[in-house]
Protein backbone atom coordinates (compact mmCIF):
# COMPACT_ATOMS: atom_id res chain seq x y z
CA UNK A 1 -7.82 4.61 -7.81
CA UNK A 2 -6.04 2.57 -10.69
CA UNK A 3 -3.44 4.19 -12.37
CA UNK A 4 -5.51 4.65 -15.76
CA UNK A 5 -8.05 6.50 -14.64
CA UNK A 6 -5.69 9.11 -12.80
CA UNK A 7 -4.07 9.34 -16.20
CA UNK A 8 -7.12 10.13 -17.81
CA UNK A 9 -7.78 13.35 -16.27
CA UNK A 10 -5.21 15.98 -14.48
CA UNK A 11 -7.08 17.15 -11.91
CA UNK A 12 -9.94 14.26 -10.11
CA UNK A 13 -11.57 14.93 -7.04
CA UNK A 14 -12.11 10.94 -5.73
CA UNK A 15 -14.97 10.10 -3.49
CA UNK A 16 -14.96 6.71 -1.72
CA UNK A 17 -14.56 4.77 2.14
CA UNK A 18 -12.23 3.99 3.81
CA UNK A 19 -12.39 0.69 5.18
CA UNK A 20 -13.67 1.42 8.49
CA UNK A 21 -16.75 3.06 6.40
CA UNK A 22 -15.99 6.83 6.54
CA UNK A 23 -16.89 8.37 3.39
CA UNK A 24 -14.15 10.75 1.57
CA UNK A 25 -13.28 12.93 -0.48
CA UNK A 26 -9.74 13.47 -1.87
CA UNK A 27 -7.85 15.56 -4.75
CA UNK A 28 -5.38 13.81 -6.93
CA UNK A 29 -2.66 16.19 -6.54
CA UNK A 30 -3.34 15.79 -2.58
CA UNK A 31 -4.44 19.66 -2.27
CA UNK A 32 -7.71 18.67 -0.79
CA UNK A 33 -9.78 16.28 1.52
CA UNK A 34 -12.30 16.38 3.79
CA UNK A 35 -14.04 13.56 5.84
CA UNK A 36 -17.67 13.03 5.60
CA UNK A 37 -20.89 11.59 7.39
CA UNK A 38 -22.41 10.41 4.21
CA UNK A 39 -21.74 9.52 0.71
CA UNK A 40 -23.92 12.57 0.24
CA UNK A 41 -22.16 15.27 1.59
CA UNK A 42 -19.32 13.60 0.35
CA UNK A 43 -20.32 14.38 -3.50
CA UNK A 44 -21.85 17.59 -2.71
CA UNK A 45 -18.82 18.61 -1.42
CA UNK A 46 -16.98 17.36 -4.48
CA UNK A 47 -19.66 19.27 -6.80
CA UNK A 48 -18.91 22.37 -4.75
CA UNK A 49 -15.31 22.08 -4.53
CA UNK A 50 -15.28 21.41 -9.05
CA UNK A 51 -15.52 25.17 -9.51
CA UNK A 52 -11.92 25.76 -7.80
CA UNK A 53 -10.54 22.92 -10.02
CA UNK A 54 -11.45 23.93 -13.39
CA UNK A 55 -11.58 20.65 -15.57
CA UNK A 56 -11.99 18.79 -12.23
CA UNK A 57 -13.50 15.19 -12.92
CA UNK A 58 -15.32 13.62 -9.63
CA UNK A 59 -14.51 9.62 -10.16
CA UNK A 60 -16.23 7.46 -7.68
CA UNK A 61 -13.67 4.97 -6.11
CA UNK A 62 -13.92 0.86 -6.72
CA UNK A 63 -12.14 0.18 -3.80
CA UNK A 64 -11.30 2.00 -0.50
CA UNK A 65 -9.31 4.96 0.15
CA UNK A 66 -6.47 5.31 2.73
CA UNK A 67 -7.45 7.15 5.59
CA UNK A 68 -6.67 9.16 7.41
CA UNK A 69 -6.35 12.36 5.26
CA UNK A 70 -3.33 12.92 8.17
CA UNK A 71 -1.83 11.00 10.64
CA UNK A 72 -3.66 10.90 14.00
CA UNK A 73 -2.78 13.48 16.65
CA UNK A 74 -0.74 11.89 19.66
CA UNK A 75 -2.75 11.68 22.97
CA UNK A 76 -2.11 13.41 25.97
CA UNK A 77 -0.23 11.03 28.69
């Protein structure tokens, strides 16, 4: 998300990919995320998830996200 639009509101709830094409949903402040199997679910989630952010402003991404929302889990040997 460019700089100037993260200034423009406090609190934005970001929906985009990743470049490997999972769709996303992230908070600003990095209190929130959630992976997704569509770019709907993705924004429903978002509209859901406005109510606990007062002010909240979904912004659709222009470019991808980083992913993963945390770091991959080691594998068993």
């Amino acid at each position: 998300m460019p700089e100037e639009d993260q200034r423009s509101c406090d609190t934005c709830l970001i929906v985009g990919q990743d470049v490997e094409g999972h769709w996303l949903v992230r908070e600003n402040h990095g209190l929130m995320g959630g992976i997704f199997v569509s770019r709907d679910a993705a924004l429903h989630f978002a509209q859901t998830e406005c109510c606990a952010f007062p002010g909240a402003t979904i912004v659709i991404a222009g470019q991808p996200l980083p992913c993963p929302l945390m770091p991959p889990m080691e594998q068993a040997a």
